[in-house]
N, C-alpha and C. Protein backbone atom coordinates (compact mmCIF):
# COMPACT_ATOMS: atom_id res chain seq x y z
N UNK A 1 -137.89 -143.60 159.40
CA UNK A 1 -137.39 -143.68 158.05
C UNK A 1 -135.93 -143.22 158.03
N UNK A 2 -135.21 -144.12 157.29
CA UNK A 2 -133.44 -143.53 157.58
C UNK A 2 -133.68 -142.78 156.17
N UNK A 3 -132.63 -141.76 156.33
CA UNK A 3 -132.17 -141.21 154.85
C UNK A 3 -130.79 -141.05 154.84
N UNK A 4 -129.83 -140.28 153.96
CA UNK A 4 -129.07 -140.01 153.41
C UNK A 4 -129.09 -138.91 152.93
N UNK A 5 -128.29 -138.13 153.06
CA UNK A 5 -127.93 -136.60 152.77
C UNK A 5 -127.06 -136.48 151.37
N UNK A 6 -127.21 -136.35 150.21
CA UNK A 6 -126.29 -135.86 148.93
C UNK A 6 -125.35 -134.88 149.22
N UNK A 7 -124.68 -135.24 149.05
CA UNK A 7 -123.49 -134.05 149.28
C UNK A 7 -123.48 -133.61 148.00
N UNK A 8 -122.86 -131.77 148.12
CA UNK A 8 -122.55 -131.30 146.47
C UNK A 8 -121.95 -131.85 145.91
N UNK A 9 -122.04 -131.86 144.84
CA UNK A 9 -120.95 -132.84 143.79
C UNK A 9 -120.79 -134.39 143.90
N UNK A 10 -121.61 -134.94 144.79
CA UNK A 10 -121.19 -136.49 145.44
C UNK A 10 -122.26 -137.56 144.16
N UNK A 11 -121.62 -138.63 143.61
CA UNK A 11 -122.19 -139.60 142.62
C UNK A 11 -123.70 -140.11 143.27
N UNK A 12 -125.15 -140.19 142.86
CA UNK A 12 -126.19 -140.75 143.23
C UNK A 12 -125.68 -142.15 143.51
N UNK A 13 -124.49 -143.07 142.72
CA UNK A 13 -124.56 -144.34 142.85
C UNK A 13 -123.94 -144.21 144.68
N UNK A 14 -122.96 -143.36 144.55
CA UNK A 14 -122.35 -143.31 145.90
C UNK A 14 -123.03 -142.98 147.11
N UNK A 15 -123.91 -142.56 146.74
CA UNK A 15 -124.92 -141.91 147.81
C UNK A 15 -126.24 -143.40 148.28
N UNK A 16 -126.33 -143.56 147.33
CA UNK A 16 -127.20 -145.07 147.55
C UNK A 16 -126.17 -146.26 148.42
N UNK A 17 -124.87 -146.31 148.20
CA UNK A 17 -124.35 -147.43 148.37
C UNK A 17 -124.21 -146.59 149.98
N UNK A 18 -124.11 -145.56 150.11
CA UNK A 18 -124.29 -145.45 152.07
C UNK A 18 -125.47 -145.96 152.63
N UNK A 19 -126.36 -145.49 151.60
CA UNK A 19 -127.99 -145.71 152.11
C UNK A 19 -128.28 -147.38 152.62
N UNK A 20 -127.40 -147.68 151.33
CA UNK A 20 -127.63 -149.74 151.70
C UNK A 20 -126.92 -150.23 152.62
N UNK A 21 -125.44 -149.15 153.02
CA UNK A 21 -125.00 -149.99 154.35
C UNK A 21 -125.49 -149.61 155.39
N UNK A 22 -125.81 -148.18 155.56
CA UNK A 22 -126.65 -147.89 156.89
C UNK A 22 -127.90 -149.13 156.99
N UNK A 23 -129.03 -149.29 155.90
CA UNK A 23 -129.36 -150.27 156.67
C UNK A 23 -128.72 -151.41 156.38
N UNK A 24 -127.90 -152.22 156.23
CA UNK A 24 -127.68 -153.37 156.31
C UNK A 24 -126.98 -153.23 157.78
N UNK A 25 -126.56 -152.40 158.01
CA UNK A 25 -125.96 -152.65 159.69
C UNK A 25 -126.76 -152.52 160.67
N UNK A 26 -128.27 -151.88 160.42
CA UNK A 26 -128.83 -151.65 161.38
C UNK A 26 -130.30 -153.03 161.29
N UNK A 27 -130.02 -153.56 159.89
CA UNK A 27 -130.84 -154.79 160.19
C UNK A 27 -132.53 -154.83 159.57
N UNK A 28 -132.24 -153.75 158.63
CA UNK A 28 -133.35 -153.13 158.11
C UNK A 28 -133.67 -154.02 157.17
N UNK A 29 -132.83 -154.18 156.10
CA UNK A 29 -133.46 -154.98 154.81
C UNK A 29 -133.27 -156.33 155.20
N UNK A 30 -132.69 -157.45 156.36
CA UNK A 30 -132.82 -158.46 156.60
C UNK A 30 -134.14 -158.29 157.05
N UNK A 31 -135.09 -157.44 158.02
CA UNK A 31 -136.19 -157.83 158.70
C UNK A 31 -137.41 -157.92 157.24
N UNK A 32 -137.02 -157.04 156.53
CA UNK A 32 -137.64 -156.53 154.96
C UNK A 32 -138.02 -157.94 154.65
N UNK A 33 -136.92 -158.61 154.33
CA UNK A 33 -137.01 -159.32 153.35
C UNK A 33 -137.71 -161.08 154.15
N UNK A 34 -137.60 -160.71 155.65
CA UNK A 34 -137.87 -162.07 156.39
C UNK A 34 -139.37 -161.47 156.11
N UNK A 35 -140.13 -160.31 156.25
CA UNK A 35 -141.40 -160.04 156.02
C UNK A 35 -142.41 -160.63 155.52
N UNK A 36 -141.41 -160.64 153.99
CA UNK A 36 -142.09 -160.81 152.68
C UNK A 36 -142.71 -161.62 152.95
N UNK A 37 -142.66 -163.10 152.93
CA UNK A 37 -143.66 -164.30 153.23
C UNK A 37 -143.56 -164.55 154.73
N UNK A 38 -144.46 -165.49 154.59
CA UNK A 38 -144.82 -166.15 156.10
C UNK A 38 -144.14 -166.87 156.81
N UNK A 39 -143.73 -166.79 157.96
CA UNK A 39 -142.74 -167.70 158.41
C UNK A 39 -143.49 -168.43 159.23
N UNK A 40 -143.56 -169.86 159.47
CA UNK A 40 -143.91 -170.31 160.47
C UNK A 40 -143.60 -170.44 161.84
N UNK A 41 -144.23 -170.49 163.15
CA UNK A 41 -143.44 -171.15 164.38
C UNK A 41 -142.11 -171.32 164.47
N UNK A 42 -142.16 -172.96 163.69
CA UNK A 42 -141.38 -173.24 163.81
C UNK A 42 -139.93 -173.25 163.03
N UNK A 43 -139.84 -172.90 161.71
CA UNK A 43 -139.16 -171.76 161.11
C UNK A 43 -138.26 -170.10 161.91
N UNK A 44 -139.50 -169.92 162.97
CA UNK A 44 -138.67 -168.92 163.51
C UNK A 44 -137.81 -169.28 164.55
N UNK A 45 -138.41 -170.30 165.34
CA UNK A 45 -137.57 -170.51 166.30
C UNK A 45 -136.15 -171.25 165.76
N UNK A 46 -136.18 -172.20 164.64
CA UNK A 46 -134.63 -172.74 163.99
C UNK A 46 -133.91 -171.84 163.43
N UNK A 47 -134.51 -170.18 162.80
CA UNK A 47 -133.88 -169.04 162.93
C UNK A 47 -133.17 -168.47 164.22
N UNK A 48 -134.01 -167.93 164.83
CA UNK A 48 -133.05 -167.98 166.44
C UNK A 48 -132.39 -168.47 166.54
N UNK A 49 -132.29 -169.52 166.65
CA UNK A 49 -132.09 -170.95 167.48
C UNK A 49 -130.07 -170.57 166.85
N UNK A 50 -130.56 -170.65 165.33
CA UNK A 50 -128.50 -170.16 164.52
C UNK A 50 -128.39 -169.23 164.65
N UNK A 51 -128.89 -168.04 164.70
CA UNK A 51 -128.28 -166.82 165.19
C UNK A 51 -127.92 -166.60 166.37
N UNK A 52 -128.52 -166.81 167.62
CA UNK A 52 -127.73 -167.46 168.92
C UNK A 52 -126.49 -167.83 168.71
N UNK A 53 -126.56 -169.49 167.82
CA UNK A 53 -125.72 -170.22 167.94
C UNK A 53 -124.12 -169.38 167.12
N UNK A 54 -125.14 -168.42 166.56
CA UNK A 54 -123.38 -168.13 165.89
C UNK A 54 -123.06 -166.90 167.07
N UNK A 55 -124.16 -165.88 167.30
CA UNK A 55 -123.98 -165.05 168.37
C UNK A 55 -122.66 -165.51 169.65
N UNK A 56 -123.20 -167.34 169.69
CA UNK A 56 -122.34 -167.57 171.26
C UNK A 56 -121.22 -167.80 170.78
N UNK A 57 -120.61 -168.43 169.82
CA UNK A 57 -119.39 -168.66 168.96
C UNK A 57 -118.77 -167.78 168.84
N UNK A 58 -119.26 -166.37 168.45
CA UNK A 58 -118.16 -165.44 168.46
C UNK A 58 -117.64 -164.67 170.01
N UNK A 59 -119.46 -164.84 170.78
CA UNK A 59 -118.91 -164.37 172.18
C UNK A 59 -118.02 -165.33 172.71
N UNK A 60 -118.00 -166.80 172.61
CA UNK A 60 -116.80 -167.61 173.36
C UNK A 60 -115.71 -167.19 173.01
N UNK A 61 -115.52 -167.15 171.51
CA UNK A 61 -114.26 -166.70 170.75
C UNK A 61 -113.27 -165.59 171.47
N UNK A 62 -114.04 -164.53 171.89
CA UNK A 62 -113.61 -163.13 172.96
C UNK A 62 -113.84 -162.80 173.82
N UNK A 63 -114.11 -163.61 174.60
CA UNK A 63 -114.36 -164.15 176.17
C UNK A 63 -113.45 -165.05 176.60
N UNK A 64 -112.71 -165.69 175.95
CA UNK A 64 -112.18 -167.45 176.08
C UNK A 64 -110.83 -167.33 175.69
N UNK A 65 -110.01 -166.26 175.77
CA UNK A 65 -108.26 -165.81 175.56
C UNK A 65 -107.50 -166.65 176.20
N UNK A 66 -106.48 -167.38 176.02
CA UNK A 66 -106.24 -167.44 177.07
C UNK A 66 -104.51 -166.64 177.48
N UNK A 67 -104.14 -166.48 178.78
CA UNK A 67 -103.64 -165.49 178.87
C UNK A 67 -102.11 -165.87 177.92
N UNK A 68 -101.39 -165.32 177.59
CA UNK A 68 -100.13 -165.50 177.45
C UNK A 68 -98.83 -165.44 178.79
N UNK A 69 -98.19 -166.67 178.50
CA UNK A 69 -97.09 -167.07 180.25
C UNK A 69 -96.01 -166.23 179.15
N UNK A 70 -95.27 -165.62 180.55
CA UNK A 70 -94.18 -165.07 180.81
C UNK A 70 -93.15 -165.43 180.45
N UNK A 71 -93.14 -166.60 180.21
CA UNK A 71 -92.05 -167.39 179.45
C UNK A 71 -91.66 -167.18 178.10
N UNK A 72 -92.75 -166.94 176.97
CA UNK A 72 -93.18 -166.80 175.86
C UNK A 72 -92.68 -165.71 175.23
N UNK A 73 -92.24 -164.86 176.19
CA UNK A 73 -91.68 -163.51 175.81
C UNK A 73 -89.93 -163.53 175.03
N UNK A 74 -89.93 -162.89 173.91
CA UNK A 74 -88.78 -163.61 173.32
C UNK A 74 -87.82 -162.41 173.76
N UNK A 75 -86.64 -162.50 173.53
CA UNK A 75 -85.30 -162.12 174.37
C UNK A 75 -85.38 -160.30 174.08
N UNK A 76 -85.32 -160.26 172.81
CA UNK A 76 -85.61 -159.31 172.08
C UNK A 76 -86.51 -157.76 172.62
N UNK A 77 -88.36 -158.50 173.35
CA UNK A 77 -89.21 -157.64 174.20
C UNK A 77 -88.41 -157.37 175.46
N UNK A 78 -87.50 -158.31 175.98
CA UNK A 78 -86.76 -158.02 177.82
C UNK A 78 -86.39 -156.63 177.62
């Protein structure tokens, strides 16, 4: 169970809005809410299937640099 600690004097609204990003980063209320109903087979696997697909898109994205030539360097950096 995650919680959240109130600090003295700290707003309840402010204290909730940590509570919702801790889990939204850790993936809590997406699994919540895939729960709710039934997913089929094959439903899950075309889930995967885009989260991969965006997963590899961003890993190509920062994997796939390419270097900067020596040339490129303007007079200014020498």
């Amino acid at each position: 169970m995650r919680s959240v600690t109130v600090r003295k004097g700290e707003p309840i609204d402010r204290a909730l809005k940590r509570l919702k990003t801790k889990l939204d980063t850790e993936g809590i209320l997406e699994e919540m809410r895939r729960r709710r109903a039934f997913e089929s087979p094959m439903d899950e696997k075309r889930r995967k299937a885009r989260s991969a697909s965006k997963r590899n898109k961003v890993k190509w994205r920062f994997t796939n640099k390419e270097e900067i030539p020596a040339s490129s360097v303007t007079p200014a950096e020498s």
